[in-house]
C-alpha atoms as a PDB file:
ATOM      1  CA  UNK A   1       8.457  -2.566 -10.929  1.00  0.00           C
ATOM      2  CA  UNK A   2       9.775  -1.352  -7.113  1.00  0.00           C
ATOM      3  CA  UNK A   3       8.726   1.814  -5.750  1.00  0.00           C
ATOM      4  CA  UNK A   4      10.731   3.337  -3.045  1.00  0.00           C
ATOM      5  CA  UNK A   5       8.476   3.236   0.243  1.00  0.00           C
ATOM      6  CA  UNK A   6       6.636   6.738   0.634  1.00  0.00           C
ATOM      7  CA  UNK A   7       4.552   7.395   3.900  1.00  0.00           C
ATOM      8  CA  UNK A   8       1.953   8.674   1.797  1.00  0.00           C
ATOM      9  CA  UNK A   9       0.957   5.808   0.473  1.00  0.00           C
ATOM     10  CA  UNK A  10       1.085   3.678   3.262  1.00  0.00           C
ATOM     11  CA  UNK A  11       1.210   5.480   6.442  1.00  0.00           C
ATOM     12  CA  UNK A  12       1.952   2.607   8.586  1.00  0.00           C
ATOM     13  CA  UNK A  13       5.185   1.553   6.468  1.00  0.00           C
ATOM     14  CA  UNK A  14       7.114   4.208   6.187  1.00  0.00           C
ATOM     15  CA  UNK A  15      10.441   4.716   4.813  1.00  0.00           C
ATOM     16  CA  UNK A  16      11.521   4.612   8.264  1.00  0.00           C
ATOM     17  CA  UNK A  17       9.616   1.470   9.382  1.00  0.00           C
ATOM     18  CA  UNK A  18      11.177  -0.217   6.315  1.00  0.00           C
ATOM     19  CA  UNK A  19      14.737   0.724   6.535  1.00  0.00           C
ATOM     20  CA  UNK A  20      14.834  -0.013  10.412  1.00  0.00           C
ATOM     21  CA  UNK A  21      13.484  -3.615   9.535  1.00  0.00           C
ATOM     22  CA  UNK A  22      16.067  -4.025   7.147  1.00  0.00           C
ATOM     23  CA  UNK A  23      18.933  -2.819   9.266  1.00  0.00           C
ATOM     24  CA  UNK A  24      17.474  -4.946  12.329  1.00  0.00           C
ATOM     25  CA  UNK A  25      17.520  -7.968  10.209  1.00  0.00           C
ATOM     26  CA  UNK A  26      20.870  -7.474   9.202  1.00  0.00           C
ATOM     27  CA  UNK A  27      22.042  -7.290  12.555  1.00  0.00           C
ATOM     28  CA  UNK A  28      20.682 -11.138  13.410  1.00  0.00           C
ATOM     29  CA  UNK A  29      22.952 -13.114  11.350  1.00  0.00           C
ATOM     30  CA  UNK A  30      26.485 -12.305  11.965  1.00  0.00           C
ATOM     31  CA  UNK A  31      27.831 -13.197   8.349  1.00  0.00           C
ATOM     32  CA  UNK A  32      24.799 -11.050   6.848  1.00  0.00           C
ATOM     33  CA  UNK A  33      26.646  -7.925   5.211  1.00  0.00           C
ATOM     34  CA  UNK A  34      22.879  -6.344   4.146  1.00  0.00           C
ATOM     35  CA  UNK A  35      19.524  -6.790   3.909  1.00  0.00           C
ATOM     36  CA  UNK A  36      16.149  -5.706   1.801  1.00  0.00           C
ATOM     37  CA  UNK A  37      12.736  -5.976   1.752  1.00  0.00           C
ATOM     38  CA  UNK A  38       9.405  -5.861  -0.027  1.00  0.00           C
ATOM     39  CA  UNK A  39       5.996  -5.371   0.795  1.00  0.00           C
ATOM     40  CA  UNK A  40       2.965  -4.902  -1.161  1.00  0.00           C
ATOM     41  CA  UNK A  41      -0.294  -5.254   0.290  1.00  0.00           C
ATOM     42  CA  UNK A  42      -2.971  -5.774  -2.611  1.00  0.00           C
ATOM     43  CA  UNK A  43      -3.410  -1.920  -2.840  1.00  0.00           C
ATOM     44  CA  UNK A  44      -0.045   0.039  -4.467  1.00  0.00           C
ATOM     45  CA  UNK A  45       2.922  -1.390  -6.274  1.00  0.00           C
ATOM     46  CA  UNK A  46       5.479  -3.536  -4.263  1.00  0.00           C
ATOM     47  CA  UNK A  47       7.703  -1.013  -2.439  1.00  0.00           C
ATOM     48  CA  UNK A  48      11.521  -1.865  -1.536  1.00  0.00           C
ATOM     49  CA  UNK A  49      14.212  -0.537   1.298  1.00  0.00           C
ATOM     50  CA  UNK A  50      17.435  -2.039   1.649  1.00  0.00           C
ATOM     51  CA  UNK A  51      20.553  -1.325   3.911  1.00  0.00           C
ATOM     52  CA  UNK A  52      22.694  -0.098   1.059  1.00  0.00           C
ATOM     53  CA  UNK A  53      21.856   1.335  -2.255  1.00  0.00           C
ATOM     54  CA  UNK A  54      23.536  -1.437  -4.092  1.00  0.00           C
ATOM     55  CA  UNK A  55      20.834  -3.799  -2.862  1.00  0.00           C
ATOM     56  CA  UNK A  56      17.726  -1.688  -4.008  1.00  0.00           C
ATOM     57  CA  UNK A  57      19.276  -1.561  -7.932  1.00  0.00           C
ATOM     58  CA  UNK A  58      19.570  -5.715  -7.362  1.00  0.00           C
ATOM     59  CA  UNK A  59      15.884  -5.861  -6.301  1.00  0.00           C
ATOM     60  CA  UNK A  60      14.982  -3.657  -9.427  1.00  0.00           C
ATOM     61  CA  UNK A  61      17.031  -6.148 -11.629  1.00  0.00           C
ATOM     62  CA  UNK A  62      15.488  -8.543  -9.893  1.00  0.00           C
ATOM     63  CA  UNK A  63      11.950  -6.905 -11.144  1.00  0.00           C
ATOM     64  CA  UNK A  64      12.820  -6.050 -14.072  1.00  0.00           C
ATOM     65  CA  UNK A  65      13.947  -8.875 -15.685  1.00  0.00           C
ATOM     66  CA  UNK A  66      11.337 -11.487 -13.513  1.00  0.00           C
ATOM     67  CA  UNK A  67      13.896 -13.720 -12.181  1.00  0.00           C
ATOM     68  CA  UNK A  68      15.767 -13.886  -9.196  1.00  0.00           C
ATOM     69  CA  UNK A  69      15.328 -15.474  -5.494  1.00  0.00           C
ATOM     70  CA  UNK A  70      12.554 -12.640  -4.447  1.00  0.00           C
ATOM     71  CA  UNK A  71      10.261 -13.917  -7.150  1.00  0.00           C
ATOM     72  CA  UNK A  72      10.892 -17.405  -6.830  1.00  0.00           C
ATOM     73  CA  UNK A  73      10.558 -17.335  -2.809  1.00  0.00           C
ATOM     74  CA  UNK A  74       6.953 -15.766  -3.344  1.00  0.00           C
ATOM     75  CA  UNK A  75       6.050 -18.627  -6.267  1.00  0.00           C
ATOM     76  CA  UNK A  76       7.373 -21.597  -3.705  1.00  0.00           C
ATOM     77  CA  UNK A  77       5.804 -19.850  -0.315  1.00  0.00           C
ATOM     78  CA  UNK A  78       9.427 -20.863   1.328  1.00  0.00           C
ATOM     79  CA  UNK A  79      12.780 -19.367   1.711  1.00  0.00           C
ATOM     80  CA  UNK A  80      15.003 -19.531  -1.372  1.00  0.00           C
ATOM     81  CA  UNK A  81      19.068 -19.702  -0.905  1.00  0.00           C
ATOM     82  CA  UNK A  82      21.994 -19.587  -3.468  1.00  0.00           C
ATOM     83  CA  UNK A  83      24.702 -21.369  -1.701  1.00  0.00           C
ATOM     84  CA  UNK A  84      27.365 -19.571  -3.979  1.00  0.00           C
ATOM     85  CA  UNK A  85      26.618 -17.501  -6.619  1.00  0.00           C
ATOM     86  CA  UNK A  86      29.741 -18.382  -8.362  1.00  0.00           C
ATOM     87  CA  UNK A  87      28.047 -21.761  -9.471  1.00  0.00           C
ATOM     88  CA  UNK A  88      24.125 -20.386  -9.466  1.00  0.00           C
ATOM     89  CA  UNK A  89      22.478 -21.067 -12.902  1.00  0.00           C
ATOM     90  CA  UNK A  90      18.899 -20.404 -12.227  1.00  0.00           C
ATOM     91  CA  UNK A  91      18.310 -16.536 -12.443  1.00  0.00           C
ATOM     92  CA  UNK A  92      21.253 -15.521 -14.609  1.00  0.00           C
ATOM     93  CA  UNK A  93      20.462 -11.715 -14.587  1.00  0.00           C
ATOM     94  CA  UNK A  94      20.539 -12.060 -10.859  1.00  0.00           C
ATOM     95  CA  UNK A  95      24.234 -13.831 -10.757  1.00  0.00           C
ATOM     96  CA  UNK A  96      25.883 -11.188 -12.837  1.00  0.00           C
ATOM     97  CA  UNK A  97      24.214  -7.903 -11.042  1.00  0.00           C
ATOM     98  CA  UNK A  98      25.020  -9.713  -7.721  1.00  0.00           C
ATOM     99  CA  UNK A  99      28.151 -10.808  -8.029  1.00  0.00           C
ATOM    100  CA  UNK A 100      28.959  -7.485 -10.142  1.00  0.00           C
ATOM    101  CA  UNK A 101      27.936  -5.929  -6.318  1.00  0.00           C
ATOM    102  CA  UNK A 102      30.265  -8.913  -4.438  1.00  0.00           C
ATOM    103  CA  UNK A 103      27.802 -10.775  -3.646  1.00  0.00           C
ATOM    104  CA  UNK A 104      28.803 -14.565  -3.187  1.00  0.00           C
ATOM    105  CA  UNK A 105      25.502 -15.805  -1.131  1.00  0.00           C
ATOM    106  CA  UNK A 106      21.968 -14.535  -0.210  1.00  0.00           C
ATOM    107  CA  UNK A 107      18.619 -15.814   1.414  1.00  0.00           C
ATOM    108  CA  UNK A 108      15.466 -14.876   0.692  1.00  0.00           C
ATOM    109  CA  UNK A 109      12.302 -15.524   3.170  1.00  0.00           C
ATOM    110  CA  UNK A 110       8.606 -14.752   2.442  1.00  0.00           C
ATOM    111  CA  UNK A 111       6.060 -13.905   5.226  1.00  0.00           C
ATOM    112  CA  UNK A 112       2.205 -13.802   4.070  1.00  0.00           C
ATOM    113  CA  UNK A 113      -0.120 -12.589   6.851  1.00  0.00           C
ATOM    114  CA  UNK A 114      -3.680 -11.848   5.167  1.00  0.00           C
ATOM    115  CA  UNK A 115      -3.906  -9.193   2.438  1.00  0.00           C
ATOM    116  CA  UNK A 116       0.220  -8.500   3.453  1.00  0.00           C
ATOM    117  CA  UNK A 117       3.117 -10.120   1.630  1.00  0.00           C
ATOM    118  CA  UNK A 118       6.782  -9.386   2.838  1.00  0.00           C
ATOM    119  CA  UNK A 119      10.059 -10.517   1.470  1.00  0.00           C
ATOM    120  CA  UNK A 120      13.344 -10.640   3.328  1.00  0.00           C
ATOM    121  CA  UNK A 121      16.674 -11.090   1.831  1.00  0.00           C
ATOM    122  CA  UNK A 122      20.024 -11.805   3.602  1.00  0.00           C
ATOM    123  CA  UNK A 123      22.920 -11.160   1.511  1.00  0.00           C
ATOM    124  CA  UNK A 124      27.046 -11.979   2.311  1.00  0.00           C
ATOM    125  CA  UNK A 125      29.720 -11.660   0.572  1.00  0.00           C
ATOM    126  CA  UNK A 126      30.744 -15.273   1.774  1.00  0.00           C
ATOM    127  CA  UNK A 127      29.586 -18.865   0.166  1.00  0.00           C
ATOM    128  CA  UNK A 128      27.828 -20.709   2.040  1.00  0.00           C
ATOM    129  CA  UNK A 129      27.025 -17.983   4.993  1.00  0.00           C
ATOM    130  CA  UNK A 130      23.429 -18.688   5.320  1.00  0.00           C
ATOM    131  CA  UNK A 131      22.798 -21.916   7.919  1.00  0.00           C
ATOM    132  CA  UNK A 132      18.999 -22.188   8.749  1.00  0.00           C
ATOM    133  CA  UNK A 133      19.470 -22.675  12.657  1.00  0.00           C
ATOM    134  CA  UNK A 134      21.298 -19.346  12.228  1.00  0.00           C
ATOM    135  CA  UNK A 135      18.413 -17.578  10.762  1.00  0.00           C
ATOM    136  CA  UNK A 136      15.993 -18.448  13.329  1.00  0.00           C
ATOM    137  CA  UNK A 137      15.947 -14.757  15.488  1.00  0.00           C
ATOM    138  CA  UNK A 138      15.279 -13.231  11.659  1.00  0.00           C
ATOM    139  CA  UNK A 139      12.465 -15.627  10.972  1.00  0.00           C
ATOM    140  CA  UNK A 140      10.808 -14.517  14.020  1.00  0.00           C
ATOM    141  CA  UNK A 141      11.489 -10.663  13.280  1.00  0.00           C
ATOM    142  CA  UNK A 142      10.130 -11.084  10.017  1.00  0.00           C
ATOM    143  CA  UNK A 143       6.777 -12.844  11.021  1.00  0.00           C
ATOM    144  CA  UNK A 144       6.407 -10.147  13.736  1.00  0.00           C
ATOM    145  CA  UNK A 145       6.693  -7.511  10.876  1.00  0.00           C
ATOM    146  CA  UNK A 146       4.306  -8.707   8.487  1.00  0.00           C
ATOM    147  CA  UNK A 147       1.902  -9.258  11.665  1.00  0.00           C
ATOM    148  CA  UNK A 148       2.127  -5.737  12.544  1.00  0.00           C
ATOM    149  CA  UNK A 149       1.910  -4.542   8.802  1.00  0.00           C
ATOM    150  CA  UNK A 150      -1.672  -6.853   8.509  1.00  0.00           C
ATOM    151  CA  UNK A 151      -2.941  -4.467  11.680  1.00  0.00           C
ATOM    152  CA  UNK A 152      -2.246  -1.771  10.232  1.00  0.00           C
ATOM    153  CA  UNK A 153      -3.993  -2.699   6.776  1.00  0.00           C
ATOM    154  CA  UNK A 154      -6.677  -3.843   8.696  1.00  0.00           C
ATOM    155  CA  UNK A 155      -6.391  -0.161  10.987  1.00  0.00           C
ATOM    156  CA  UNK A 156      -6.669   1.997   7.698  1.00  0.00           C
ATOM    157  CA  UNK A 157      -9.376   0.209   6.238  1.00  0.00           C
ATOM    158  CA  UNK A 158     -11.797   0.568   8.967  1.00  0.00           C
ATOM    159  CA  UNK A 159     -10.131   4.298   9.623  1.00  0.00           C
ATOM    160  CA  UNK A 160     -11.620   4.746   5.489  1.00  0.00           C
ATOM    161  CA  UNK A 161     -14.388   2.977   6.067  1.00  0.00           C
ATOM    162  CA  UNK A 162     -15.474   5.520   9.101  1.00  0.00           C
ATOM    163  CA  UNK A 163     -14.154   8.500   6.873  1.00  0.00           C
ATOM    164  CA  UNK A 164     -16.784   7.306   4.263  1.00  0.00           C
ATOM    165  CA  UNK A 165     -19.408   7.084   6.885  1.00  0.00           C
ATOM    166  CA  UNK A 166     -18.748  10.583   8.022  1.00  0.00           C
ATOM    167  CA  UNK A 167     -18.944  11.899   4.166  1.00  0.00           C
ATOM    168  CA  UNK A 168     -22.232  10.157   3.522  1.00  0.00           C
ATOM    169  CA  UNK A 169     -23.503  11.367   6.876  1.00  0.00           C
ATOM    170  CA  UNK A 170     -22.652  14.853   6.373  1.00  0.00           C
ATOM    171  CA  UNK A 171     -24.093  14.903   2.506  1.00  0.00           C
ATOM    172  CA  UNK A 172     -27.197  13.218   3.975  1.00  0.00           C
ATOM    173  CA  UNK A 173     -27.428  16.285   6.146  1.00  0.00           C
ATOM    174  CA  UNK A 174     -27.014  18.964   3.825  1.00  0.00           C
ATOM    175  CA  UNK A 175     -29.505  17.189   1.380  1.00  0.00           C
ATOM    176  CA  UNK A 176     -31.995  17.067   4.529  1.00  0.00           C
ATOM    177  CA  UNK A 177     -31.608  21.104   5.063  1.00  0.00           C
ATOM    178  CA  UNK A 178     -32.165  22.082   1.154  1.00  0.00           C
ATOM    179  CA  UNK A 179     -35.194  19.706   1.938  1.00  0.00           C
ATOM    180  CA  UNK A 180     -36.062  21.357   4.029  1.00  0.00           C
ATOM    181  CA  UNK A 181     -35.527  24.972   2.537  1.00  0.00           C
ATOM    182  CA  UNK A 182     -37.429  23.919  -0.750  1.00  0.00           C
ATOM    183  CA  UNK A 183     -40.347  22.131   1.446  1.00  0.00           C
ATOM    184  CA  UNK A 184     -40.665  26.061   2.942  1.00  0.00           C
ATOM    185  CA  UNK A 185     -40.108  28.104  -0.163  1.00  0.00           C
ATOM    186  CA  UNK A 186     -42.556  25.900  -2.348  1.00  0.00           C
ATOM    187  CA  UNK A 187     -45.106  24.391   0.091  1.00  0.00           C
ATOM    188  CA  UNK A 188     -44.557  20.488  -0.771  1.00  0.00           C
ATOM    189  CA  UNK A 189     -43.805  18.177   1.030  1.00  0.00           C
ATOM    190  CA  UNK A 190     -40.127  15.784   1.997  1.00  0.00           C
ATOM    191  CA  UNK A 191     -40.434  13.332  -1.432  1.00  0.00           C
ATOM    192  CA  UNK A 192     -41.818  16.664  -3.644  1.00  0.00           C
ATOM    193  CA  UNK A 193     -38.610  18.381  -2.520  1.00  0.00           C
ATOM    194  CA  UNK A 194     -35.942  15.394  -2.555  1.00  0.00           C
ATOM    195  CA  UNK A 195     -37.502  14.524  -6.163  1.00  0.00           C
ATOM    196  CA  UNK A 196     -36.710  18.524  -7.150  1.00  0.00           C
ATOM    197  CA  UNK A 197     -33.433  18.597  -5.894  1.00  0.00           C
ATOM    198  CA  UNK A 198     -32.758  15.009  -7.577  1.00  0.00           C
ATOM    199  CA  UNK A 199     -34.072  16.453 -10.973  1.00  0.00           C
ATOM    200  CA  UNK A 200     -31.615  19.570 -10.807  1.00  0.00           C
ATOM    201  CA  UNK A 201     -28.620  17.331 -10.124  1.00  0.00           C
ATOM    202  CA  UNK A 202     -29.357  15.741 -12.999  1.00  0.00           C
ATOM    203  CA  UNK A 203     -29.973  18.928 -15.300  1.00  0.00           C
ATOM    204  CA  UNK A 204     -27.025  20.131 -13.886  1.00  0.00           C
ATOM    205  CA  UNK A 205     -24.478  17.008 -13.935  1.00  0.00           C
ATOM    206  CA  UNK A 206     -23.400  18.017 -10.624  1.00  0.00           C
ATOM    207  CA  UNK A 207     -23.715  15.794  -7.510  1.00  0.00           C
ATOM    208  CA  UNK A 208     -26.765  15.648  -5.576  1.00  0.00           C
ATOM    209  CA  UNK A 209     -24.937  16.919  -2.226  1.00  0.00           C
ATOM    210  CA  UNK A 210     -22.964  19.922  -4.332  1.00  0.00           C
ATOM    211  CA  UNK A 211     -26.730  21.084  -5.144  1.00  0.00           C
ATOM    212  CA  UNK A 212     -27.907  20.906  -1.838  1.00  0.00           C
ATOM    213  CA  UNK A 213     -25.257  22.719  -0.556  1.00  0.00           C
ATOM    214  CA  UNK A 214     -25.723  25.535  -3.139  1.00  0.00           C
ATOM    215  CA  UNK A 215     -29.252  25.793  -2.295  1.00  0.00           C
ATOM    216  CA  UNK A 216     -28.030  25.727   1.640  1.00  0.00           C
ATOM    217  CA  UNK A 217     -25.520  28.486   1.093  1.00  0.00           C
ATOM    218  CA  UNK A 218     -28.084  30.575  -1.115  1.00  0.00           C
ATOM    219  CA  UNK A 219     -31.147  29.651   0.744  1.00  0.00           C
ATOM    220  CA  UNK A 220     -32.831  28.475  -2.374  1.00  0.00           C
ATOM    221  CA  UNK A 221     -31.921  31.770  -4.426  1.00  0.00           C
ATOM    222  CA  UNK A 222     -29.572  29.568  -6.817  1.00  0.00           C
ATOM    223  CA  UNK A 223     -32.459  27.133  -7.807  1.00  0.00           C
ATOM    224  CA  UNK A 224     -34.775  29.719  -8.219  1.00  0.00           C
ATOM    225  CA  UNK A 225     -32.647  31.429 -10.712  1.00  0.00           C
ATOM    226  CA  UNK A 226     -31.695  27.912 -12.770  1.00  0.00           C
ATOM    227  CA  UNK A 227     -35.464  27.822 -13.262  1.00  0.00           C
ATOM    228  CA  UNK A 228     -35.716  31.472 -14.427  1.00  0.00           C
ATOM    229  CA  UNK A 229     -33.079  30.638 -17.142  1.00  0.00           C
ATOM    230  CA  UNK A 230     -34.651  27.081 -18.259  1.00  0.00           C
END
């Protein structure tokens, strides 16, 4: 299945970044009448954009029924033509939606950069249209994309990674101040308190920096009264 591209998923491939590929790509072959593209990157469903609506309901047939030249050009690692659709015979549900749309030719090119896999198809509605020499300005467009999609992925991992950091940093905090406040209120010492606090999580099913942070807000008040109750 396609999903449309959505910024909140992937921040760095927006709709925008998509359908400006698309349309750029278009542009580089003179007998190319449209263009679409794919990219997953290991974390969300393949997402699609395409120059004309037509062309994102070929991808999903594409999908849905598992054949066609998208599928094919990811299983060989190479670009994947259809001369003339006319005479194609290898992805049948492909032939009829395409040709149904006036397609006669297309190209399809993958680019896999790391954890990033892009797909790039050329369509005309001329046999024949799609000469490799011609396609060489594309090629390089399309390898520059997926490069710049891989720093990204690599950008939002670390960006989560440090966001991670921050949370177990701040909960480590917390924890250390209703440490702290128990150490005070009950005269033990760091492990006595930690091994309190630890205990109440678990009587409580609640998170280990939620208590703390009850205890920090209520300076101790809310344990005091769990105990009174038990």
């Amino acid at each position: 299945m396609l999903t449309p591209p959505d910024s909140s998923v992937d921040p760095a491939a927006t709709a925008r970044d998509l359908s400006d590929f698309s349309e750029a790509a278009m542009r580089c072959v003179d007998s190319c009448c449209g263009a679409a593209i794919t990219v997953a990157d290991g974390t969300s469903e393949r997402r699609a954009a395409a120059t004309h609506p037509d062309l994102t309901t070929l991808l999903s047939v594409e999908f849905d029924s598992g054949q066609g030249p998208t599928s094919s050009a990811l299983d060989a690692g190479e670009p994947v033509a259809a001369a003339d659709l006319l005479d194609e015979e290898r992805w049948p549900v492909y032939r009829a939606a395409a040709l149904d749309s006036g397609i006669r030719s297309s190209v399809t090119m993958p680019f896999r950069r790391s954890e990033v896999e892009v797909t790039l198809s050329l369509y005309s509605f001329r046999p024949g249209a799609f000469a490799h020499p011609s396609l060489h300005p594309v090629v390089v467009l399309g390898e520059q994309f997926a490069q710049q999609l891989v720093r990204d992925h690599h950008y939002r991992a670390a960006l989560a990674q440090v966001n991670q950091l921050e949370t177990a940093l701040d909960s480590r905090a917390v924890i250390d101040q209703a440490s702290g406040i128990l150490m005070h209120a009950l005269g033990c010492g760091p492990a006595e308190a930690f091994d309190i606090l630890r205990r109440f999580s678990q009587r409580t099913n609640r998170k280990l920096s939620a208590v703390a942070e009850e205890i920090v807000r209520s300076r101790g008040r809310s344990l005091k009264e769990q105990q009174r109750t038990e």
